[in-house]
N, C-alpha and C. Protein backbone atom coordinates (compact mmCIF):
# COMPACT_ATOMS: atom_id res chain seq x y z
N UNK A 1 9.36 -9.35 -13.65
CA UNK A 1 9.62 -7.93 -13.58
C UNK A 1 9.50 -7.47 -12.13
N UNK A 2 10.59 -6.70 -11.70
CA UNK A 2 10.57 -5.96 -10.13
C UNK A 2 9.27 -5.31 -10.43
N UNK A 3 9.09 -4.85 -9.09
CA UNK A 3 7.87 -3.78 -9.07
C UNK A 3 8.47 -2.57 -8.68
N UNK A 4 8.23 -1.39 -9.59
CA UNK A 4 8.33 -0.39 -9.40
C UNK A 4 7.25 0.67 -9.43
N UNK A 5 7.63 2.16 -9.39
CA UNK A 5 5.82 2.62 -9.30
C UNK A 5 6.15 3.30 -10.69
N UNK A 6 5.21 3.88 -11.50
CA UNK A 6 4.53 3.77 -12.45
C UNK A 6 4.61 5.47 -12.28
N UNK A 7 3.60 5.94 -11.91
CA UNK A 7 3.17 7.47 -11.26
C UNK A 7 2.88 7.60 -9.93
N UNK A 8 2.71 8.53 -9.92
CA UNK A 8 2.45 9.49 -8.48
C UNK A 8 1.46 10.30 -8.39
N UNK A 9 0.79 10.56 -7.58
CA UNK A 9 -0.30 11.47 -7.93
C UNK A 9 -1.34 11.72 -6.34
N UNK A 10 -1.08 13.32 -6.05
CA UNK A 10 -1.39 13.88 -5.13
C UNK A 10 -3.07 13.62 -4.87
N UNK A 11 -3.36 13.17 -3.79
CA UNK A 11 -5.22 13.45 -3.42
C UNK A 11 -5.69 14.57 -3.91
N UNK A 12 -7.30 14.38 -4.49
CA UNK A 12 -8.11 15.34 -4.34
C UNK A 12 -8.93 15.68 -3.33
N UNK A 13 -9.09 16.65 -2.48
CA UNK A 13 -9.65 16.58 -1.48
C UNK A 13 -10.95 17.66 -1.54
N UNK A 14 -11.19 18.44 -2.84
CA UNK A 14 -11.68 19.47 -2.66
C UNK A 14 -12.84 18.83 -3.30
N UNK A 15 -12.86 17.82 -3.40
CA UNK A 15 -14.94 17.37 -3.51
C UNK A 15 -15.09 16.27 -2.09
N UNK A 16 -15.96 15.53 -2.33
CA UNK A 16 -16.86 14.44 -1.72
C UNK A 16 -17.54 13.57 -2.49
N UNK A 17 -17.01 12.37 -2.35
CA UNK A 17 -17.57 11.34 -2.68
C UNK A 17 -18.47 10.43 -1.93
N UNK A 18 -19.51 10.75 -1.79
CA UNK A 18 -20.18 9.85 -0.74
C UNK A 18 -21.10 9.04 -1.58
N UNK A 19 -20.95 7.70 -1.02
CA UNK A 19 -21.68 6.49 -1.50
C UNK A 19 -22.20 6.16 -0.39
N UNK A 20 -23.43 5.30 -0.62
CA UNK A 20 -24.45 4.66 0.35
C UNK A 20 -23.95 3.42 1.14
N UNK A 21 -23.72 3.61 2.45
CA UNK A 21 -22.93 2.74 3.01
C UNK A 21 -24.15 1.67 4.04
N UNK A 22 -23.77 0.36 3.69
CA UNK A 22 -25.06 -1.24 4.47
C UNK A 22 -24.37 -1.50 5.36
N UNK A 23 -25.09 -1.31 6.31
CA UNK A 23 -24.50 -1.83 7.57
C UNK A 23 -24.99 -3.35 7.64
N UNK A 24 -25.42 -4.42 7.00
CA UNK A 24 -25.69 -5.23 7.17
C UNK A 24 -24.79 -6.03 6.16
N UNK A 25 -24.45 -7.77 6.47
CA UNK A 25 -23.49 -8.70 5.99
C UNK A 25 -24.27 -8.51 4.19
N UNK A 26 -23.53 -8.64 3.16
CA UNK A 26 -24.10 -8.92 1.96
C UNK A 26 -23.96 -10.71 1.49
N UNK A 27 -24.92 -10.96 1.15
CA UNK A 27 -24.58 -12.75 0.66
C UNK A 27 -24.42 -12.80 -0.45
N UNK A 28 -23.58 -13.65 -0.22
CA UNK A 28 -23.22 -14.53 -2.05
C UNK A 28 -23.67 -15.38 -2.75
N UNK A 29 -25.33 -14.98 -1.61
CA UNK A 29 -25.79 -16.02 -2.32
C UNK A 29 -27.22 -15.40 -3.21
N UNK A 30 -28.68 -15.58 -3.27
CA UNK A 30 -29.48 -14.78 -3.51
C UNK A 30 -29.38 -13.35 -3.25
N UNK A 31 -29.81 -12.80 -4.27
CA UNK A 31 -29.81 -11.01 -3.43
C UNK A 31 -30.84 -10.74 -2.92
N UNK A 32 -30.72 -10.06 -2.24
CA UNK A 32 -32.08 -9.44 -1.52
C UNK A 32 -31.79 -7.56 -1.26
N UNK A 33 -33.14 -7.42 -1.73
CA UNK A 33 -32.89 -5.50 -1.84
C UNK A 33 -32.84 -5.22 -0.80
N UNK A 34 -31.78 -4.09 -1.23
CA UNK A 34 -30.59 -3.42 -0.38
C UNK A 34 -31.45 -2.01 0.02
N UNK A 35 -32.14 -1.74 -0.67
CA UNK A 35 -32.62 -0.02 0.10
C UNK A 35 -32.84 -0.36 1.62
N UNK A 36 -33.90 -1.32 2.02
CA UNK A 36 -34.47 -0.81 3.24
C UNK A 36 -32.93 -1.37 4.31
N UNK A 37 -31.78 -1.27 3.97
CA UNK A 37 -30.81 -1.54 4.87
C UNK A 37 -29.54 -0.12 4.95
N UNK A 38 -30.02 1.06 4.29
CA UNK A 38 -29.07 1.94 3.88
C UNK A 38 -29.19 2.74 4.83
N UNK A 39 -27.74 2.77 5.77
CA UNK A 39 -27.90 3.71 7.00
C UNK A 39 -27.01 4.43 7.17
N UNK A 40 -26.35 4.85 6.27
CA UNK A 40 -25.62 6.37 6.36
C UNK A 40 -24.87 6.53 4.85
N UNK A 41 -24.13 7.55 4.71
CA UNK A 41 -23.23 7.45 2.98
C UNK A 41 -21.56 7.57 4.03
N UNK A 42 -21.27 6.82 3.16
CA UNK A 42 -19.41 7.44 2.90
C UNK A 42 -18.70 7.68 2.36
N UNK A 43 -17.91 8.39 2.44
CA UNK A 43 -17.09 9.31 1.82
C UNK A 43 -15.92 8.94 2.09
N UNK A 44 -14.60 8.14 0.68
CA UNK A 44 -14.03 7.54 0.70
C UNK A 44 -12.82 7.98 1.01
N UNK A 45 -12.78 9.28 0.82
CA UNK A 45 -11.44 10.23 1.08
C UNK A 45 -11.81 10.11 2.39
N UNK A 46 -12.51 10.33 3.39
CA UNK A 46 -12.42 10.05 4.83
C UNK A 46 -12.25 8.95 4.94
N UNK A 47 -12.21 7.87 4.18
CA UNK A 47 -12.45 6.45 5.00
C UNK A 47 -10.98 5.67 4.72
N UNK A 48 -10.23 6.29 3.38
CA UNK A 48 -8.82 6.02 3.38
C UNK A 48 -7.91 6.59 3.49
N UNK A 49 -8.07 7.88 3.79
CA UNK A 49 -7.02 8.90 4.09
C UNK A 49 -7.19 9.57 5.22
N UNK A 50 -6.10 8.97 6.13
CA UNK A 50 -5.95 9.66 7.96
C UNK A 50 -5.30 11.15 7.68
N UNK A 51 -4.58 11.21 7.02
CA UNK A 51 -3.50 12.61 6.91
C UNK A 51 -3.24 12.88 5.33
N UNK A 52 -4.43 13.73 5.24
CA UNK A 52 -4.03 14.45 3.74
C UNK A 52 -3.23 14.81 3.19
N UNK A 53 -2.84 15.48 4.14
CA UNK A 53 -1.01 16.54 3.82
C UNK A 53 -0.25 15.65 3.52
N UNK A 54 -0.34 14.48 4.20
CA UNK A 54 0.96 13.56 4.19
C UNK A 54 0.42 12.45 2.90
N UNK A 55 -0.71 12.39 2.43
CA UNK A 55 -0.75 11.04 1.77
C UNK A 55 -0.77 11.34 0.16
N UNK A 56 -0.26 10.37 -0.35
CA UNK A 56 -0.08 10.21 -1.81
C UNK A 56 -0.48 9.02 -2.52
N UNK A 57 -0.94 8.71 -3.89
CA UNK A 57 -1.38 7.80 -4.58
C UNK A 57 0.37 7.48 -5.49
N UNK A 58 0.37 6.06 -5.86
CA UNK A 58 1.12 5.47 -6.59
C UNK A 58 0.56 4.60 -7.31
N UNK A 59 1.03 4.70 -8.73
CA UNK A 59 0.57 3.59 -9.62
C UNK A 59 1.87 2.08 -9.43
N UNK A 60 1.33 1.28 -9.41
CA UNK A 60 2.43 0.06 -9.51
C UNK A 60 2.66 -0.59 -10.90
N UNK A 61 3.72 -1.16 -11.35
CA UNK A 61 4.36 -1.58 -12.00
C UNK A 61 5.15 -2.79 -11.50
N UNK A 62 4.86 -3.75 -12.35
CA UNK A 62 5.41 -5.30 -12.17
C UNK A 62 5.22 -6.08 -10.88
N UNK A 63 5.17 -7.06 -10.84
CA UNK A 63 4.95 -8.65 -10.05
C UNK A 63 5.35 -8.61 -8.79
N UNK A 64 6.84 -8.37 -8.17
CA UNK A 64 7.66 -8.41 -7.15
C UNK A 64 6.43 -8.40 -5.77
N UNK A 65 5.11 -8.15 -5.60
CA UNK A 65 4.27 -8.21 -4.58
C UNK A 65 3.53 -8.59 -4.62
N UNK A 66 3.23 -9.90 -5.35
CA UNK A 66 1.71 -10.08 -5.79
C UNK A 66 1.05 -11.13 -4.43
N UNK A 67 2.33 -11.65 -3.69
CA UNK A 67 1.56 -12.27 -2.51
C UNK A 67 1.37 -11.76 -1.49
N UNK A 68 1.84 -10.20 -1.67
CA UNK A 68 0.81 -9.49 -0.61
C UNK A 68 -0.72 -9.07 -1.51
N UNK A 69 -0.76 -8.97 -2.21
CA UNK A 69 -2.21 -8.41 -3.03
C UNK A 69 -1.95 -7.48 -3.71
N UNK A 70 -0.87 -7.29 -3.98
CA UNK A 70 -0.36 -6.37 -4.69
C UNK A 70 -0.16 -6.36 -6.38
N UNK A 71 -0.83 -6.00 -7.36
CA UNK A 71 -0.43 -6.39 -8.76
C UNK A 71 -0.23 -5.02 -9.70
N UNK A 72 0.69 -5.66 -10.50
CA UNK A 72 0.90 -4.07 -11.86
C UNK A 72 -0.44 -3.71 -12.08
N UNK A 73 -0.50 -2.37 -12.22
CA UNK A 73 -1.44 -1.29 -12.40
C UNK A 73 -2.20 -0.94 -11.05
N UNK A 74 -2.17 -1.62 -9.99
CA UNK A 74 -3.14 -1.08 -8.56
C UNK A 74 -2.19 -0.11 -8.25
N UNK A 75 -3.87 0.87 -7.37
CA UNK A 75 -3.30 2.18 -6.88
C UNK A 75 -2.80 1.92 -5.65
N UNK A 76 -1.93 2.16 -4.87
CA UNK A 76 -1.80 2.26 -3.21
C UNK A 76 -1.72 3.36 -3.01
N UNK A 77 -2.26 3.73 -1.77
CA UNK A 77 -2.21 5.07 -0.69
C UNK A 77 -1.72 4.76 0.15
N UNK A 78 -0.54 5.93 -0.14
CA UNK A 78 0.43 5.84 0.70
C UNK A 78 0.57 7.12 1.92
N UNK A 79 0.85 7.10 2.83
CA UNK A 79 1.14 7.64 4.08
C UNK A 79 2.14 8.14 4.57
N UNK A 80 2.50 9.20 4.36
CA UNK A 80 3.84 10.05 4.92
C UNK A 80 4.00 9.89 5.88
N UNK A 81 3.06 10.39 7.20
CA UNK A 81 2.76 10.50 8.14
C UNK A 81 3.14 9.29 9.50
N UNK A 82 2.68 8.08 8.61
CA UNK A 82 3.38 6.81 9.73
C UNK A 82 4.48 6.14 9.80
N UNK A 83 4.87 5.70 10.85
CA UNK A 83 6.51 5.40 10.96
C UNK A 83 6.16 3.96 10.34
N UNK A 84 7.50 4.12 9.58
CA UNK A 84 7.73 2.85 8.80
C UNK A 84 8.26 1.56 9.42
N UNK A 85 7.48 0.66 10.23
CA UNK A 85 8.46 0.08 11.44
C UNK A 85 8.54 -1.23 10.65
N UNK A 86 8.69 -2.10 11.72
CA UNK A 86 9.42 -3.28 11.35
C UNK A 86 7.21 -4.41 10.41
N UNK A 87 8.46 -5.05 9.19
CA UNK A 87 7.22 -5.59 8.35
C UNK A 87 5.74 -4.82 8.05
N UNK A 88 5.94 -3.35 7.43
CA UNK A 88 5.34 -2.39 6.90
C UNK A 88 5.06 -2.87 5.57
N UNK A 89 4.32 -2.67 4.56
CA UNK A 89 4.72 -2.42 3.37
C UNK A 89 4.97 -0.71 2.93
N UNK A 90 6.06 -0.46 2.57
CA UNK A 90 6.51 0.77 1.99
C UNK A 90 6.79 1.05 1.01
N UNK A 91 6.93 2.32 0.46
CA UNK A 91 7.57 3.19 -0.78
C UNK A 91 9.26 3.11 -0.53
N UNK A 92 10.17 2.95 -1.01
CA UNK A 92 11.10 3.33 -0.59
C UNK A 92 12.07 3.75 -1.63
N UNK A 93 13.31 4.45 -1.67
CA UNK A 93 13.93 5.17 -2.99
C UNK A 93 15.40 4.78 -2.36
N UNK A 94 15.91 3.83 -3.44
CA UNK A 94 16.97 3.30 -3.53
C UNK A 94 17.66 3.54 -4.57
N UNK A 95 18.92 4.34 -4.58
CA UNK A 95 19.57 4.39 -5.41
C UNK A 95 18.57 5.47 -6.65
N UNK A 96 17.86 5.87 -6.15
CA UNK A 96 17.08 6.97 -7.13
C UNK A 96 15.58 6.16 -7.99
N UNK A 97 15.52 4.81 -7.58
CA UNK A 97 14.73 4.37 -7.81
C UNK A 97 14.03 3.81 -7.23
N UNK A 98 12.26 4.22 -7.54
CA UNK A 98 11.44 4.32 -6.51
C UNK A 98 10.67 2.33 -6.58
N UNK A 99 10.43 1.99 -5.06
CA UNK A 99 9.97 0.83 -5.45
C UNK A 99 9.34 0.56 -4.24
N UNK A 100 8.50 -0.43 -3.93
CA UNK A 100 7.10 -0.86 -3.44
C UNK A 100 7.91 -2.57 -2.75
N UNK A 101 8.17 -2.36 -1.34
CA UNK A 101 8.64 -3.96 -0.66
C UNK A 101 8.00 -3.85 0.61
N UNK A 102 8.29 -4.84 1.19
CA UNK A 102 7.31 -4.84 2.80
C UNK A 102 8.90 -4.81 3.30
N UNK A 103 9.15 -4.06 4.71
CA UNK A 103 10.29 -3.68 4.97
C UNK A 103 10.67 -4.50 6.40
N UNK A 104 12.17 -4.95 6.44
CA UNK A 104 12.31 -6.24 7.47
C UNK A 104 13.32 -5.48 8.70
N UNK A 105 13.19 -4.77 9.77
CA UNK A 105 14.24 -4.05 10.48
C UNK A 105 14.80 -5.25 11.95
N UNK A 106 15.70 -5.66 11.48
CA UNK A 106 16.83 -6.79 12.51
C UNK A 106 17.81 -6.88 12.60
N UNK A 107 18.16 -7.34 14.08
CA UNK A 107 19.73 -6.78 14.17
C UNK A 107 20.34 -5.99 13.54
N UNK A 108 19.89 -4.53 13.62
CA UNK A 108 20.72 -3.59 12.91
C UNK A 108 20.30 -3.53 11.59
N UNK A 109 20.01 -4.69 10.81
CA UNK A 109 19.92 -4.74 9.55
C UNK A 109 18.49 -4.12 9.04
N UNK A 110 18.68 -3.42 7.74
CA UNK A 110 17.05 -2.97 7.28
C UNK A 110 17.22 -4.19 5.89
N UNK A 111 16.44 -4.59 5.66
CA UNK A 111 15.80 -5.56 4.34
C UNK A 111 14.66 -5.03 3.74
N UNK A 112 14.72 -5.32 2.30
CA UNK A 112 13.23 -4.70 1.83
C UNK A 112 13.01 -6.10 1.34
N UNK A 113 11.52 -6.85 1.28
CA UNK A 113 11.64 -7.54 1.09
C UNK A 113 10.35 -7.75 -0.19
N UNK A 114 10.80 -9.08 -0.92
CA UNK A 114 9.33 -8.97 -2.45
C UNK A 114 8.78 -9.76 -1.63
N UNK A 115 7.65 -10.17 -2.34
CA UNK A 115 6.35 -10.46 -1.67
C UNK A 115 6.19 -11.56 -2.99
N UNK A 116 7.31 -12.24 -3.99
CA UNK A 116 7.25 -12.96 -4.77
C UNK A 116 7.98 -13.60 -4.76
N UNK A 117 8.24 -15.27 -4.69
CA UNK A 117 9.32 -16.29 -4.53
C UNK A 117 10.32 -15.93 -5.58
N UNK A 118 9.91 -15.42 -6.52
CA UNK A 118 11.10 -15.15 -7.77
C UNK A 118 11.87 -14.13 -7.71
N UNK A 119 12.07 -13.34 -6.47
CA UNK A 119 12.73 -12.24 -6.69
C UNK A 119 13.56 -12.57 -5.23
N UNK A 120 14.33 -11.98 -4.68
CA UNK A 120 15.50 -12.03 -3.55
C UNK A 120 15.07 -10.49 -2.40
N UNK A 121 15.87 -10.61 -1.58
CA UNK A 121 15.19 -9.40 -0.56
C UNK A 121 16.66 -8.86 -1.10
N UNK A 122 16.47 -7.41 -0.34
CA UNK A 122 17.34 -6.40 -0.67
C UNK A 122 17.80 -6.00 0.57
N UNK A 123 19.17 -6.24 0.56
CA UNK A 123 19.62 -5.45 2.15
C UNK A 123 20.51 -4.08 1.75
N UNK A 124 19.95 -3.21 2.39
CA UNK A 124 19.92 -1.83 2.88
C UNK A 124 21.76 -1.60 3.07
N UNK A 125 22.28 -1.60 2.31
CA UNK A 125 23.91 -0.77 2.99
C UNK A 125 24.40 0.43 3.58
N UNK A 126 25.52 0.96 3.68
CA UNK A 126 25.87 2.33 3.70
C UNK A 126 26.28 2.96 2.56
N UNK A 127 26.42 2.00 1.91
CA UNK A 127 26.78 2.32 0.14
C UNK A 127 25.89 3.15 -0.88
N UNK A 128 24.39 2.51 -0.31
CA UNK A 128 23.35 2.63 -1.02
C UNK A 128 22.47 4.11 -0.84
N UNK A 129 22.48 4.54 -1.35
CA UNK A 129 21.20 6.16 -1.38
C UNK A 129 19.69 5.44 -0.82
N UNK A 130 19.73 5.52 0.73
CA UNK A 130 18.03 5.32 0.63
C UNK A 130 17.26 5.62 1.12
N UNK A 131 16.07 5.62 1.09
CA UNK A 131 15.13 6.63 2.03
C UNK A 131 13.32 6.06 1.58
N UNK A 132 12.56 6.24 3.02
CA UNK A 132 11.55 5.75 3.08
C UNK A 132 10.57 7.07 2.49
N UNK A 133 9.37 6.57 1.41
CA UNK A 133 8.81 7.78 0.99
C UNK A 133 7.36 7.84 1.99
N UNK A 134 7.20 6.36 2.37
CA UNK A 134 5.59 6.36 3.37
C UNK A 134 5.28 4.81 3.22
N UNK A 135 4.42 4.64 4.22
CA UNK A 135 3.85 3.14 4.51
C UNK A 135 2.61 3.47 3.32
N UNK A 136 2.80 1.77 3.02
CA UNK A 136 1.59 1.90 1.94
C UNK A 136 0.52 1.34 3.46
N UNK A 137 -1.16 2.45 3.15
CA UNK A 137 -2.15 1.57 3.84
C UNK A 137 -2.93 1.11 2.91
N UNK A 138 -3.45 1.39 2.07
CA UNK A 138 -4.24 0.46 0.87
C UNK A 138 -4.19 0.17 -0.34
N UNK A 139 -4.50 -0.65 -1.02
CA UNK A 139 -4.56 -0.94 -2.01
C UNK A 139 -5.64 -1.15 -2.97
N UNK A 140 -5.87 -0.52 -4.20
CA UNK A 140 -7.11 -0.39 -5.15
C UNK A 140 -6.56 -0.99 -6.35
N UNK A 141 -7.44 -1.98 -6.75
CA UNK A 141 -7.78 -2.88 -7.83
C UNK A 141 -8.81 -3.87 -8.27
N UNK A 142 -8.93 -3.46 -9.32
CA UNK A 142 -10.05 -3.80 -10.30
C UNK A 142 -10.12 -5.75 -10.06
N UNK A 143 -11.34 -6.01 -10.08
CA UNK A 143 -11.27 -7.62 -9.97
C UNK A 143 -11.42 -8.04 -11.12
């Protein structure tokens, strides 16, 4: 299955989420308590969102990216705000349909490309309706 997005869904910005942020390495191996290492909180809407105005959440739908880290149902935050340059991963709306590729700009040519051996890249025509909606910068999913 291509990957397409799922929903859309604008930031909340009118609370704060602050969690207790360790400035120290965590091991994988024994634990060792974490209080006496807690040296400030953060607040995640500051820590993934540069430009509010400009940024948006997308739900994903299907495979087409999974070797970037990308899988059906993760959220990405996406970014109005930054130029979509050459090997981005982006939103982009082709033909009226919205979809999630890392984007290839050469010789002239734009490519969107999957991020899955089973699928083919997509080259960009004059034929085609298309337009960039924002660079994805992160990605949220459940392990």
């Amino acid at each position: 299955m291509k990957t397409t997005i799922e929903t859309i869904y604008q930031p909340d910005q009118s609370t704060e989420y602050k969690r207790h942020l360790f400035l120290v390495p965590v091991s994988a191996g024994f634990p060792s308590p974490a209080d006496d290492y807690v040296e400030n909180r953060l607040d995640l809407n500051k820590h993934l969102i540069k430009h509010p105005a400009a940024t948006f959440f997308v739900k994903v739908k299907g495979d087409s990216m999974i070797e970037a880290g990308i899988h059906s149902g993760d959220i990405l935050i996406v970014d109005r705000a930054l130029e979509a340059t050459d090997k981005k991963v982006v939103i982009a709306v082709i033909d009226g349909e919205l979809t999630v590729k890392r984007i290839r700009i050469s010789e002239g040519k734009i490519l969107l490309l999957p991020e899955n051996h089973d699928y083919n890249p997509t080259e960009i025509t004059g034929e085609m309706s298309f337009e960039i909606w924002g660079v994805v910068t992160n990605v949220i999913h459940t392990l």
